[in-house]
C-alpha atoms as a PDB file:
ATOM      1  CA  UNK A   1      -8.492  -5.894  11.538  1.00  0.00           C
ATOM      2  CA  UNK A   2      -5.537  -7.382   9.407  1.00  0.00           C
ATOM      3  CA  UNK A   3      -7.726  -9.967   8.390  1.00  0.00           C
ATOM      4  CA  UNK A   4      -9.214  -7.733   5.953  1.00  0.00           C
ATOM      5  CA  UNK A   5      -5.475  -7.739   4.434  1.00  0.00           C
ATOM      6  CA  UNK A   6      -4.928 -11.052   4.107  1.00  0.00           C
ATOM      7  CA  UNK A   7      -9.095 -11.531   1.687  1.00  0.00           C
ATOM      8  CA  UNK A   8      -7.859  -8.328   0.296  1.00  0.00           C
ATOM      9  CA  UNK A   9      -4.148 -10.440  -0.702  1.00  0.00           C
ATOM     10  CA  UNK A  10      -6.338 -13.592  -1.628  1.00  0.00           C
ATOM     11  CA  UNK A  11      -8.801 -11.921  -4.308  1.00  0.00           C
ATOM     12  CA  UNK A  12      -5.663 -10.187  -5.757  1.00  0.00           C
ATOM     13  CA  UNK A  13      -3.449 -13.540  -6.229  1.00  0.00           C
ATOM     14  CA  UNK A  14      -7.271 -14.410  -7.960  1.00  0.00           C
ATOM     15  CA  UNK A  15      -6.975 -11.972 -10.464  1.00  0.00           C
ATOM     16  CA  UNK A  16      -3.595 -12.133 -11.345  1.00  0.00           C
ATOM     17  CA  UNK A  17      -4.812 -14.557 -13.789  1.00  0.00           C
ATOM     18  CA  UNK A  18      -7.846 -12.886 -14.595  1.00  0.00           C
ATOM     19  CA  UNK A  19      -9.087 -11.421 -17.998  1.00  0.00           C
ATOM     20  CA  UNK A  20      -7.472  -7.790 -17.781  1.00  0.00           C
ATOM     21  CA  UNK A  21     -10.095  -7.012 -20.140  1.00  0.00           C
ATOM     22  CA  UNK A  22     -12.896  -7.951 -17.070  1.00  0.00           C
ATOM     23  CA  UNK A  23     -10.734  -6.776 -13.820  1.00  0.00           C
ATOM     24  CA  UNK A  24      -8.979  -4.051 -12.909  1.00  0.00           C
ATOM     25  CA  UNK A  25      -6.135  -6.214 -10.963  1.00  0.00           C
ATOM     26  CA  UNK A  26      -5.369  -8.365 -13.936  1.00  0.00           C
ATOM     27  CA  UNK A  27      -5.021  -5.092 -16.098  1.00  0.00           C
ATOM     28  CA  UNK A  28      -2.420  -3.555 -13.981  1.00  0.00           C
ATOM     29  CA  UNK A  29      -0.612  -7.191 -13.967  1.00  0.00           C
ATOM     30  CA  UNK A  30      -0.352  -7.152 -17.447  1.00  0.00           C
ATOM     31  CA  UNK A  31       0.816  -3.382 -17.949  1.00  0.00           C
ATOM     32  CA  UNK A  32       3.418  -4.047 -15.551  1.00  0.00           C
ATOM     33  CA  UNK A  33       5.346  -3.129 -12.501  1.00  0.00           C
ATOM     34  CA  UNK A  34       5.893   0.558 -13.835  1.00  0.00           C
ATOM     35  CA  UNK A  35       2.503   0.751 -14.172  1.00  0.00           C
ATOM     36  CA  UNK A  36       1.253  -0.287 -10.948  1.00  0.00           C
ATOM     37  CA  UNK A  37       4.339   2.049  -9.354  1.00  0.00           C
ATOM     38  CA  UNK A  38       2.544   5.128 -11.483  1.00  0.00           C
ATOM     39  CA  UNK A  39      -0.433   4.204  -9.761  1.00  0.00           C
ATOM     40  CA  UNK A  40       1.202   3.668  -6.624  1.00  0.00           C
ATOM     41  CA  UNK A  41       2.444   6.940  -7.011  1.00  0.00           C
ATOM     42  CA  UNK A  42      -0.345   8.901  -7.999  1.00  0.00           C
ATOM     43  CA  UNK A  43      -2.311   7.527  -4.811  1.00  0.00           C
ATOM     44  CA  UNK A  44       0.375   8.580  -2.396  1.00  0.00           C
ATOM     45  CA  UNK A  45       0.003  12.068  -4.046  1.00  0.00           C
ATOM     46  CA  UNK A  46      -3.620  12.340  -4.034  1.00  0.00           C
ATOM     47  CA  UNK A  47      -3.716  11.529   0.117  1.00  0.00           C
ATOM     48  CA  UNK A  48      -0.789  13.934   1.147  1.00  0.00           C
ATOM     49  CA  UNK A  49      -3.622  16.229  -1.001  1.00  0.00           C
ATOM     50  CA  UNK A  50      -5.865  14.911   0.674  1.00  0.00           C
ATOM     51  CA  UNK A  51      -4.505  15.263   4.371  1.00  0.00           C
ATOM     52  CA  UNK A  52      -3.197  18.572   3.614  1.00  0.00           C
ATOM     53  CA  UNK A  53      -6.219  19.602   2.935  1.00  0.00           C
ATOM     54  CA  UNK A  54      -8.555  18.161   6.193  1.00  0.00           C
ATOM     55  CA  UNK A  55      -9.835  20.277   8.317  1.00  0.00           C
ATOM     56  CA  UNK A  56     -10.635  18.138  12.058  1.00  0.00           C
ATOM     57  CA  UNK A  57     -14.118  19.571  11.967  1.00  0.00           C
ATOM     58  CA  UNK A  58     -15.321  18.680   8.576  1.00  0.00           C
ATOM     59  CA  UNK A  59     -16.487  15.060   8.626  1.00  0.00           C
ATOM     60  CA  UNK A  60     -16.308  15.307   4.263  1.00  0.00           C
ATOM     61  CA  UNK A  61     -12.456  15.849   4.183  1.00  0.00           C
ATOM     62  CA  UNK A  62     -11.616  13.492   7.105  1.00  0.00           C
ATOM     63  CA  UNK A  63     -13.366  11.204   4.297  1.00  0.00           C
ATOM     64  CA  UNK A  64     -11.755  12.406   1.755  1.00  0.00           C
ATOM     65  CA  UNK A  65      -7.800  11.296   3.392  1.00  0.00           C
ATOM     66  CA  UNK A  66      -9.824   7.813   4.380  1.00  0.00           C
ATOM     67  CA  UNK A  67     -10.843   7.008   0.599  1.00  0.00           C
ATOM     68  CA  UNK A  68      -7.598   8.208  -0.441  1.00  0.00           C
ATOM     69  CA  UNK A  69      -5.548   5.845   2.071  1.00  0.00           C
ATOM     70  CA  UNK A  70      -7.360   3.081   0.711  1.00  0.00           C
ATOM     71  CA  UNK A  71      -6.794   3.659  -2.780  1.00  0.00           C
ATOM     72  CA  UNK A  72      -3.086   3.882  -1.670  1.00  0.00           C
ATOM     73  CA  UNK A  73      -3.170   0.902   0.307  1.00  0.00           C
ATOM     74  CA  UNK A  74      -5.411  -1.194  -1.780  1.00  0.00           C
ATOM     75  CA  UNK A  75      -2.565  -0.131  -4.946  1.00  0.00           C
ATOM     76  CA  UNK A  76       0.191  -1.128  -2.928  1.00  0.00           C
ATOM     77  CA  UNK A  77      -1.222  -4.012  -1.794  1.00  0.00           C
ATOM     78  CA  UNK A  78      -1.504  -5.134  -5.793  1.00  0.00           C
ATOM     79  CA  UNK A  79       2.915  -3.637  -6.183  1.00  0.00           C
ATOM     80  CA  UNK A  80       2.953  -6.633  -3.211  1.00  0.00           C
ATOM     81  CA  UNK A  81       1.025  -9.462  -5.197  1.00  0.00           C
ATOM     82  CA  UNK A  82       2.984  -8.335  -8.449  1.00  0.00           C
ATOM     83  CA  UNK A  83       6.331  -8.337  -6.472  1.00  0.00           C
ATOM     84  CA  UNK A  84       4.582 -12.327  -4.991  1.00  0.00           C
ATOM     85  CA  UNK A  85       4.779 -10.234  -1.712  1.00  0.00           C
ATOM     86  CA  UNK A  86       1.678  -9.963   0.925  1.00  0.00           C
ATOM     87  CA  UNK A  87       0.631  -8.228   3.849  1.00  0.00           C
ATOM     88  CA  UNK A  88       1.942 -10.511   6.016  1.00  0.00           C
ATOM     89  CA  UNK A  89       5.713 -10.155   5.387  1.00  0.00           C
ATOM     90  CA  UNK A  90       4.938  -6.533   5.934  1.00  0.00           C
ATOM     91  CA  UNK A  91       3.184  -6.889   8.920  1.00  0.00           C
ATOM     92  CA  UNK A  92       6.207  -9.300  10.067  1.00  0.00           C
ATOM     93  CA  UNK A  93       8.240  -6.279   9.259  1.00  0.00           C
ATOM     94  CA  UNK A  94       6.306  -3.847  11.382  1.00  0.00           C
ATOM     95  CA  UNK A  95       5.918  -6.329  15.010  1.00  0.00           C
ATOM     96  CA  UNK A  96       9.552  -6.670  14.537  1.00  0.00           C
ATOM     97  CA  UNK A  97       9.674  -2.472  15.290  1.00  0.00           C
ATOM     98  CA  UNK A  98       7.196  -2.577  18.096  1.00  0.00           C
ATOM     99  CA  UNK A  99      10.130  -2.186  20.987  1.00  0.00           C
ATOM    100  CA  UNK A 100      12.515   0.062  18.935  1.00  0.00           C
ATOM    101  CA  UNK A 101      12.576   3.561  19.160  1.00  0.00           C
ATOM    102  CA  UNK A 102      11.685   4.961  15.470  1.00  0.00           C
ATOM    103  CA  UNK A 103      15.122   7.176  15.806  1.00  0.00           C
ATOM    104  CA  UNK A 104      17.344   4.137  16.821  1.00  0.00           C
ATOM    105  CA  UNK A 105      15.625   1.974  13.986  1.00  0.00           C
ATOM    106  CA  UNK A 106      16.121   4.807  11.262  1.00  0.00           C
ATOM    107  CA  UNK A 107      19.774   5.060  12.514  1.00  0.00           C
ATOM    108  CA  UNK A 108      20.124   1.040  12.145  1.00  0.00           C
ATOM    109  CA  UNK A 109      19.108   0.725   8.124  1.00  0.00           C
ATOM    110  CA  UNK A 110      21.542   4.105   7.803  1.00  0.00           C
ATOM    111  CA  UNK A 111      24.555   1.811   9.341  1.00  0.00           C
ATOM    112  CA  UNK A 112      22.911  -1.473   7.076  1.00  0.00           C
ATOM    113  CA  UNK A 113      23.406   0.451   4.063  1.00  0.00           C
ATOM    114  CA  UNK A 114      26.418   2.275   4.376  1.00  0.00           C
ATOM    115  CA  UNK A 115      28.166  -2.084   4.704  1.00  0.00           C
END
C-alpha cells in the first residue's frame, strides 16, 4: 500500500524541475510554499465538507470524502517534496506511535514544547 507513496514522492521530485508552464507540480514549486499551504489548506477544507456531509448508505458521498482525501494527500505530499521531505520520514513518524496510547503521546509533545 505505501508503495504507492513512495512513485507518488518519485514523480513529484521529477517535476520539481519541470516546465510549470506543462505540470501542475512544477507550477506550485515555483509559486511557492504559501502557495502550496493555500492549497493544502483548501483540500483539508473541502474533505471535512466532504465527510460532514457522507451519508454511510450513499456510495456517491463515501466517494466524494475518498477524492477529497486524495487531493489532500496528494497536496501534502507536494508541501513534503517542497519542504525535500517524503512519505517515508512520515511514515517513520507514525510506526514510532504504534505502542503509545494517542493520550500519553499528545501529553508527551505538550511536555516537549513547554522545554
Amino acid at each position: 500500500m505505501s508503495r504507492v507513496l513512495f512513485e507518488l514522492a518519485e514523480v513529484l521530485e521529477k517535476r520539481k524541475s519541470a516546465n510549470g508552464d506543462t505540470s501542475y507540480v512544477a507550477s506550485l514549486h515555483e509559486k511557492g510554499l504559501n502557495k502550496i499551504l493555500e492549497k493544502v489548506s483548501e483540500e483539508a477544507t473541502e474533505t471535512i465538507l466532504a465527510a460532514k456531509e457522507c451519508n454511510a448508505n450513499s456510495i456517491e458521498s463515501k466517494a466524494a470524502v475518498i477524492s477529497e482525501t486524495a487531493d489532500l494527500w496528494f497536496h501534502t505530499m507536494v508541501m513534503l517534496s517542497h519542504l525535500n521531505m517524503g512519505p517515508d520520514q512520515v511514515l517513520v513518524e507514525l510506526e514510532k506511535r504504534f505502542d503509545i496510547s494517542g493520550l500519553d503521546e499528545k501529553a508527551s509533545r505538550k511536555i516537549e514544547t513547554s522545554n
